[in-house]
C-alpha atoms as a PDB file:
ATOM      1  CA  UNK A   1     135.736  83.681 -86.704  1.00  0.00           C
ATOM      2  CA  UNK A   2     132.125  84.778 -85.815  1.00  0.00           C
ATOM      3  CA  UNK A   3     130.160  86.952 -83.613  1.00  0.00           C
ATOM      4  CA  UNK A   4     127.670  85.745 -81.483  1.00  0.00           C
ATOM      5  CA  UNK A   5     125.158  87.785 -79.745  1.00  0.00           C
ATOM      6  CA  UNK A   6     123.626  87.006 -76.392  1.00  0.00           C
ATOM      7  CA  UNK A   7     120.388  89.082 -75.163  1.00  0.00           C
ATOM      8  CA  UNK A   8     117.155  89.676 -73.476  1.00  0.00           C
ATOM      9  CA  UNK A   9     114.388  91.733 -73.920  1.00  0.00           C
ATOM     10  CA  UNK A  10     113.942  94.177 -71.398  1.00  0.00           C
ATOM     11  CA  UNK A  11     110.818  94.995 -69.757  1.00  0.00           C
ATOM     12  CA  UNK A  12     109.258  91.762 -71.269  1.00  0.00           C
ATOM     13  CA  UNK A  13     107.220  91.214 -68.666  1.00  0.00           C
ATOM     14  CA  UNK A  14     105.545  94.546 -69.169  1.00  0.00           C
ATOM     15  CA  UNK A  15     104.370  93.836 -72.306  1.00  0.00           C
ATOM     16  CA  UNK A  16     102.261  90.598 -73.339  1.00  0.00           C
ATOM     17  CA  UNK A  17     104.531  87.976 -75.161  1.00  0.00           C
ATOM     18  CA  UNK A  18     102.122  87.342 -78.074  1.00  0.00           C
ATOM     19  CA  UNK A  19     103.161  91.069 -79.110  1.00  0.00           C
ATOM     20  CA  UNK A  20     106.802  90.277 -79.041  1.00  0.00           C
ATOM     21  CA  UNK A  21     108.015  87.017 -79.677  1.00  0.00           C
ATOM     22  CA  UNK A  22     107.017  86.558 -82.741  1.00  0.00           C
ATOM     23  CA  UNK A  23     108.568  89.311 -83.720  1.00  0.00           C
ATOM     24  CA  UNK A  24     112.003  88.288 -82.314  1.00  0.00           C
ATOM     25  CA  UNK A  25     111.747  84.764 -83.465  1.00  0.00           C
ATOM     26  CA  UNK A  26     110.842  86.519 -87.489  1.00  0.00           C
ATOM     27  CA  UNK A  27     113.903  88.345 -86.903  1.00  0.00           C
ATOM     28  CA  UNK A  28     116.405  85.888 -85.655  1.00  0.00           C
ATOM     29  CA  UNK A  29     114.923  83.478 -88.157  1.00  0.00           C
ATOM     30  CA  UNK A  30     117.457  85.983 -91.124  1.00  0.00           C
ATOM     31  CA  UNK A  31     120.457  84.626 -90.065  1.00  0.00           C
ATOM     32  CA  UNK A  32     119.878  81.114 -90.056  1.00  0.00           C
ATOM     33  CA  UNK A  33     117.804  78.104 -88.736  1.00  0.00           C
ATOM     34  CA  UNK A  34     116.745  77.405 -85.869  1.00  0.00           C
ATOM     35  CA  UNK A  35     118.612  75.720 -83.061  1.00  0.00           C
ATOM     36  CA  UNK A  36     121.580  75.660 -85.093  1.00  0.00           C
ATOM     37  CA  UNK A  37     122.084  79.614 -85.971  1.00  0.00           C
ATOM     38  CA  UNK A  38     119.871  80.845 -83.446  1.00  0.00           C
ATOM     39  CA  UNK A  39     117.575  79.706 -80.156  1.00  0.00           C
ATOM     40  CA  UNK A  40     115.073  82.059 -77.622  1.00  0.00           C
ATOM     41  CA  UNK A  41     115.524  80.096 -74.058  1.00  0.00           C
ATOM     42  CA  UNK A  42     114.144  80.974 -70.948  1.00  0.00           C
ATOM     43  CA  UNK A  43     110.960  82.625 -72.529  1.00  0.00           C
ATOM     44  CA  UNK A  44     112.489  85.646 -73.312  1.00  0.00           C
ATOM     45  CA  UNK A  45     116.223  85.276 -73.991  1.00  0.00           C
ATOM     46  CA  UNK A  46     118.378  84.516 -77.283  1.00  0.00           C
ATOM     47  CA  UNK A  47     121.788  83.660 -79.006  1.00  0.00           C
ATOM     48  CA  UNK A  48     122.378  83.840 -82.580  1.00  0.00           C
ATOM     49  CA  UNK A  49     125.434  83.557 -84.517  1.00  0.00           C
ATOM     50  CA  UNK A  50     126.487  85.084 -87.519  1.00  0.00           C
ATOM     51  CA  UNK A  51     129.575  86.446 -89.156  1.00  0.00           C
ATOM     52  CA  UNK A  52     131.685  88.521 -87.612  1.00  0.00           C
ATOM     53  CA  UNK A  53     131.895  91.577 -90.014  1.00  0.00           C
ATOM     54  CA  UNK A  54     127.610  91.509 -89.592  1.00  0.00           C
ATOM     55  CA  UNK A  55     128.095  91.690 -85.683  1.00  0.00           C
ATOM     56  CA  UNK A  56     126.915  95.268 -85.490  1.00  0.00           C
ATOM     57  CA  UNK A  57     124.742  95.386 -87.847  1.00  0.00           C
ATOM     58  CA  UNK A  58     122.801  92.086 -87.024  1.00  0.00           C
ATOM     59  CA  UNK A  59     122.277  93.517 -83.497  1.00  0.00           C
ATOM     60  CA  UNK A  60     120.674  97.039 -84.767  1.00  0.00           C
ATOM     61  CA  UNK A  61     118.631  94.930 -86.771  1.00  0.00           C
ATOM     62  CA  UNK A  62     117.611  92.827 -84.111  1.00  0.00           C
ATOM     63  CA  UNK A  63     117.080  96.194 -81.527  1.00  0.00           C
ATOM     64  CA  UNK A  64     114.926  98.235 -84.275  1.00  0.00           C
ATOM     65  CA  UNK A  65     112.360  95.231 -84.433  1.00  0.00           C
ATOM     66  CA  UNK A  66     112.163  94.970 -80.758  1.00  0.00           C
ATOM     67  CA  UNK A  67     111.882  98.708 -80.145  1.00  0.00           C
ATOM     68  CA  UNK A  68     108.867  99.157 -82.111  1.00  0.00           C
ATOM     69  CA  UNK A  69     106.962  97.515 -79.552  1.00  0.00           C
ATOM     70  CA  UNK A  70     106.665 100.663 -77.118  1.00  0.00           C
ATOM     71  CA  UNK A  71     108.188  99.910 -73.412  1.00  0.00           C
ATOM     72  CA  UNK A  72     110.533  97.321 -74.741  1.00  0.00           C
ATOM     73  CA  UNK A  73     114.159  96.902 -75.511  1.00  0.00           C
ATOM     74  CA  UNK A  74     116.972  94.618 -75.799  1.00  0.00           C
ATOM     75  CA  UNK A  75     120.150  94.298 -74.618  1.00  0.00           C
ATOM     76  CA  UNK A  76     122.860  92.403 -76.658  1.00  0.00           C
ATOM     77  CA  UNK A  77     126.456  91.091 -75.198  1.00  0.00           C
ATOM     78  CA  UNK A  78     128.241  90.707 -78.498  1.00  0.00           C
ATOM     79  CA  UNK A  79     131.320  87.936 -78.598  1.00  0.00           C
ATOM     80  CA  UNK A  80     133.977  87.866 -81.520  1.00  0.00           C
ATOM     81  CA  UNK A  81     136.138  84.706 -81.918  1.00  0.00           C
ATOM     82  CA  UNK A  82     136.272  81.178 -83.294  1.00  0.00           C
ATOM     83  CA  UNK A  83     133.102  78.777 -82.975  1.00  0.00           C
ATOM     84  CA  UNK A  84     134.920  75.905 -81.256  1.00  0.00           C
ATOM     85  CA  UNK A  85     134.183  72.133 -82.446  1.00  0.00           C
ATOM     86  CA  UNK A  86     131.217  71.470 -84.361  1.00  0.00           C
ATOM     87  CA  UNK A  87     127.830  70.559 -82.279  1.00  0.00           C
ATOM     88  CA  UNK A  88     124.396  69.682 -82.783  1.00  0.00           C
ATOM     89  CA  UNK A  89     123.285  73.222 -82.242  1.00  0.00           C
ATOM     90  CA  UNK A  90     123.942  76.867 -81.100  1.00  0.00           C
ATOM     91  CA  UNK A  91     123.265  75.461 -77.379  1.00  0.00           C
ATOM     92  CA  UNK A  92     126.014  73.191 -77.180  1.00  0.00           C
ATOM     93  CA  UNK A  93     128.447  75.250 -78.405  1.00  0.00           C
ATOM     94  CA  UNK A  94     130.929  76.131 -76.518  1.00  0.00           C
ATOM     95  CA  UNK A  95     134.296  78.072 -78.706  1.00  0.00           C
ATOM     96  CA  UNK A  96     135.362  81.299 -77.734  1.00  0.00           C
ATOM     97  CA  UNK A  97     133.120  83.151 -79.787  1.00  0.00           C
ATOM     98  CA  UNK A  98     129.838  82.023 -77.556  1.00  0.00           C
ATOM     99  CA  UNK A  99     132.310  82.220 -74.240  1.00  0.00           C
ATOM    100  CA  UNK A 100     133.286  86.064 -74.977  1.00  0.00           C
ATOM    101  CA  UNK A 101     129.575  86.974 -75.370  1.00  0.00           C
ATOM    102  CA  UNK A 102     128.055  85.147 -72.848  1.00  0.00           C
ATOM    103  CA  UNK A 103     130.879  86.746 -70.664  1.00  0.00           C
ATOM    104  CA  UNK A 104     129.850  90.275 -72.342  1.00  0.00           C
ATOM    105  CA  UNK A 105     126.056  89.915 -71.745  1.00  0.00           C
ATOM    106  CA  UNK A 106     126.843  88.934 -67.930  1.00  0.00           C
ATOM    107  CA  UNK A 107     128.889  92.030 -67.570  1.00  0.00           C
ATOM    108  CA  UNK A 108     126.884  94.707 -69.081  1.00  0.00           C
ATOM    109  CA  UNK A 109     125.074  96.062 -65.946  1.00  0.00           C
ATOM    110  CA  UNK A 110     122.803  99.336 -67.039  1.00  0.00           C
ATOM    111  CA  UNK A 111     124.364  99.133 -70.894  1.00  0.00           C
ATOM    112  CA  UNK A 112     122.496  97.835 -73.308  1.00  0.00           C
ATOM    113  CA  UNK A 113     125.273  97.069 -75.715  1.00  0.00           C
ATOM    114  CA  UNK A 114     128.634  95.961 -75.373  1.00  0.00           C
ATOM    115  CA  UNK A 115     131.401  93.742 -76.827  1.00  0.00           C
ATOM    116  CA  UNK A 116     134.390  91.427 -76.048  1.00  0.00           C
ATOM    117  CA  UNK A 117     137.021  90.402 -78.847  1.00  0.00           C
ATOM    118  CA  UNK A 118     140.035  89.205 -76.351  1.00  0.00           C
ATOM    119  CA  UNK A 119     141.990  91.725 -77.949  1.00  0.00           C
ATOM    120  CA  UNK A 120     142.058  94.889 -75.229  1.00  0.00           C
ATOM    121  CA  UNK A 121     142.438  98.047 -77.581  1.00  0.00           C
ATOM    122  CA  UNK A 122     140.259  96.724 -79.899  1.00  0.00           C
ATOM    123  CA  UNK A 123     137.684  96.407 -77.115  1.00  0.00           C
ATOM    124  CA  UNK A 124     138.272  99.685 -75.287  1.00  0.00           C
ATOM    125  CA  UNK A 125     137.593 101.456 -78.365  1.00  0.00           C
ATOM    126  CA  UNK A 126     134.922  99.299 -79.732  1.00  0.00           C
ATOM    127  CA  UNK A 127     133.174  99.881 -76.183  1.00  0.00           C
ATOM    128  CA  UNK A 128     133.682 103.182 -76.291  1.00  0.00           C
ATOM    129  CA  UNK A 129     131.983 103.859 -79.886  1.00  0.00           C
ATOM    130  CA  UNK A 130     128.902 101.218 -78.787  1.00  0.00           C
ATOM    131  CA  UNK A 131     128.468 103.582 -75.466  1.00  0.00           C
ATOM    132  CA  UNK A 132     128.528 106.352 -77.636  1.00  0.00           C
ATOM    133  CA  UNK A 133     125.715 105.457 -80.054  1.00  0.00           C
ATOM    134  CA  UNK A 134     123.983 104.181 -77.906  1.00  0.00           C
ATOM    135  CA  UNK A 135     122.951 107.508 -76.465  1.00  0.00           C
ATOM    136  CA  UNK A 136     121.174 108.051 -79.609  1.00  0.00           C
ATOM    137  CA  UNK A 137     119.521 104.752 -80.122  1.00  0.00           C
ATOM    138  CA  UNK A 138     118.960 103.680 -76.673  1.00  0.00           C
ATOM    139  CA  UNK A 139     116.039 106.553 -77.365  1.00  0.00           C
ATOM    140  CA  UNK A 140     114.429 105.498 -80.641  1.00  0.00           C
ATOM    141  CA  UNK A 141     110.758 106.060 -80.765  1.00  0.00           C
ATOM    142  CA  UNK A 142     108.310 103.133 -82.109  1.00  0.00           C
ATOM    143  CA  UNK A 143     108.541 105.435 -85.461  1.00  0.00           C
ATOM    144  CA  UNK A 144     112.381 105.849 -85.682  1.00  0.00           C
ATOM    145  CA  UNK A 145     112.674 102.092 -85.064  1.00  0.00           C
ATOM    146  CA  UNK A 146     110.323 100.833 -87.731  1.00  0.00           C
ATOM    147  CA  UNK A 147     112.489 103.171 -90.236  1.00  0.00           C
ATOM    148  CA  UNK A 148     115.734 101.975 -89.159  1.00  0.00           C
ATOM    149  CA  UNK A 149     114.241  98.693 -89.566  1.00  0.00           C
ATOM    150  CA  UNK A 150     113.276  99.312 -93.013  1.00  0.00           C
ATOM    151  CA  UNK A 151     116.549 101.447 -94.104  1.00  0.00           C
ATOM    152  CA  UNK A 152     118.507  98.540 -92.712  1.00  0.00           C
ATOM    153  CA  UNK A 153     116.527  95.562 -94.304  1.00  0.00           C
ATOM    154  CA  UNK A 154     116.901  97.369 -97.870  1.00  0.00           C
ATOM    155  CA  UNK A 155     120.151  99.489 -97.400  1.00  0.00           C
ATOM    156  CA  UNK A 156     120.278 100.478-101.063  1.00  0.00           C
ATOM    157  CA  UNK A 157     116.698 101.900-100.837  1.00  0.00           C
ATOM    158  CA  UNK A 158     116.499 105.789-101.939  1.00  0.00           C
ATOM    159  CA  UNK A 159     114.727 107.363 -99.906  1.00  0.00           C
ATOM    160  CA  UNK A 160     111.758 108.130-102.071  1.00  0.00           C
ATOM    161  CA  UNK A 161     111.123 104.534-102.362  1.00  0.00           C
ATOM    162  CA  UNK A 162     111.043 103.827 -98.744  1.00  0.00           C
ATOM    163  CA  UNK A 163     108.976 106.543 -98.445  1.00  0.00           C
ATOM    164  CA  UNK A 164     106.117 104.769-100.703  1.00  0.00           C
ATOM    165  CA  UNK A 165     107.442 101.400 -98.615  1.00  0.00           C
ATOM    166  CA  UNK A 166     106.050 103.405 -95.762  1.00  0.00           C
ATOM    167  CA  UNK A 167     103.059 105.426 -96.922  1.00  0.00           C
ATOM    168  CA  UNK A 168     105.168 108.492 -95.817  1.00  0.00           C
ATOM    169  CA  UNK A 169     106.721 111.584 -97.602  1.00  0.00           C
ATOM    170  CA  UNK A 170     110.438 111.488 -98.160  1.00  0.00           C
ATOM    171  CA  UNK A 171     111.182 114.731 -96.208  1.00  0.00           C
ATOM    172  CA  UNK A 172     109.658 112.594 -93.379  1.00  0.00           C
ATOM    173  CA  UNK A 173     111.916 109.651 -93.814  1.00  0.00           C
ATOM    174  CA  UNK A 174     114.773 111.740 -94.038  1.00  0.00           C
ATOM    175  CA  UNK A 175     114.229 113.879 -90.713  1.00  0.00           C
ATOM    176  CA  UNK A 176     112.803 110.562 -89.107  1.00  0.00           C
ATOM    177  CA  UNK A 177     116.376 109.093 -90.066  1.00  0.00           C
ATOM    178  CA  UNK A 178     118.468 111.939 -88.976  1.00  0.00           C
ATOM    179  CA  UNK A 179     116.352 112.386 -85.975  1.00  0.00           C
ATOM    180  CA  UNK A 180     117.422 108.006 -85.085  1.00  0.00           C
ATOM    181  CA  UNK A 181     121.274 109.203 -86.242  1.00  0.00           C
ATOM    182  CA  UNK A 182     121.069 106.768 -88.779  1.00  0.00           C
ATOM    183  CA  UNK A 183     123.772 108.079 -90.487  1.00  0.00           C
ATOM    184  CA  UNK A 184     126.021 107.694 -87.068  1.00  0.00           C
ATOM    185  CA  UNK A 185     124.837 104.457 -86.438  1.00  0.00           C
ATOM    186  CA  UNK A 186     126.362 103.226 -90.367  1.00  0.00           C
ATOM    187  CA  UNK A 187     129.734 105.232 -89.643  1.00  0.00           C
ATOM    188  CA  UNK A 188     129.858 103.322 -86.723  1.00  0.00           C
ATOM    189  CA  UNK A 189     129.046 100.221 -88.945  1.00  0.00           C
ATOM    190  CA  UNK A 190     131.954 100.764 -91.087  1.00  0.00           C
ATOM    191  CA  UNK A 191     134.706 101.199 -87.633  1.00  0.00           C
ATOM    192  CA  UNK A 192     133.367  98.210 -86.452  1.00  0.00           C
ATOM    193  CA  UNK A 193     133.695  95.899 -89.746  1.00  0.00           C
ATOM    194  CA  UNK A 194     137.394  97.788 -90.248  1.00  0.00           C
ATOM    195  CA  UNK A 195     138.235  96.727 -86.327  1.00  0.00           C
ATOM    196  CA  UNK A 196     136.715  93.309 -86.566  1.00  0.00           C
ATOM    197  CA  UNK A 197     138.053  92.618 -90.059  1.00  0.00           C
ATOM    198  CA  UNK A 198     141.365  93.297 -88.605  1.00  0.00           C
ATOM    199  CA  UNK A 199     141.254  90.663 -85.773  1.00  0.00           C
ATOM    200  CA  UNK A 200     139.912  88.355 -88.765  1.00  0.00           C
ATOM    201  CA  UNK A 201     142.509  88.909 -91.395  1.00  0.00           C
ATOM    202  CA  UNK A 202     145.370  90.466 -90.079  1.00  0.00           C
ATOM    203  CA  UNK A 203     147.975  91.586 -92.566  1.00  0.00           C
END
């Protein structure tokens, strides 16, 4: 099984694309190659793939790069399943995986963040959690996301050494971080991989 994240950058037409795609295309270029892990369509659009455990975290990763461009944000329709036949690339494929999340990015209305696993409880509470924390990082400042960024990019970093990463003191990284709910966001990390892991290796 995989996930597969569908999205758009919001307000993208606010802000010039030579600030942004690059950006996004750096980003999506960590989980794979092009055209085959990951495409941008329709100017400002995307799908990657990845595995399913990294759903959540592949997604924060992708929102704390896009949020340190001030005015702009993403939102993500996140699909759990198998990846259906083999293809030439991520735009012919068609398995559940890619269905569920196109489905999921089609249904997410004013939410910036959602999921569908074809398993109902799972989803419900998955949803619920996603709507939850999303309170919290639906406001990051340009600051808070270029720390997230960082903490998730080297997530056995003390926080002393991202501190030099960033020119900053550590008292600063550590209120930045618990002002982003950092901690929250990894909790939430660790329900989703124990919920997804469970639809992926039941015992």
């Amino acid at each position: 099984m995989i996930a597969v994240l569908t999205g758009d950058i919001v307000n993208s037409r606010k802000v010039a694309p030579a600030i942004w795609t690059e950006r996004l295309r750096k980003v999506l270029s960590n989980f794979g190659r092009e055209e085959k892990d990951w495409e941008v369509y329709r100017g400002d659009s995307f799908q990657v793939k990845c595995e399913a455990e990294k759903g959540f975290i592949a997604a924060m990763t992708v929102k704390s790069v896009i949020r340190q461009v001030k005015r702009l944000d993403v939102r993500i329709g996140m699909g759990i399943g198998d990846s259906g036949p083999a293809t030439d690339g991520i735009s012919h494929s068609f398995g559940e995986a890619f269905q569920y999340s196109g489905k999921c990015f089609d249904s997410l209305g004013k939410r910036k963040l959602g999921i569908i696993t074809g398993y109902g409880e799972v989803d419900r509470n998955l949803n619920l959690v996603l709507d939850l924390i999303s309170l919290s990082i639906d406001q990051w400042s340009v600051r808070e996301a270029q720390m997230v960024h960082q903490a998730l990019e080297k997530p056995n970093i003390k926080q002393e050494d991202l501190a030099a990463v960033l020119n900053t003191s550590q008292a600063n990284v550590s209120s930045t971080l618990k002002r982003a709910a950092f901690d929250e966001v990894m909790r939430v990390n660790s329900y989703y991989i124990e919920e997804i892991s469970g639809i992926c290796h039941p015992s």
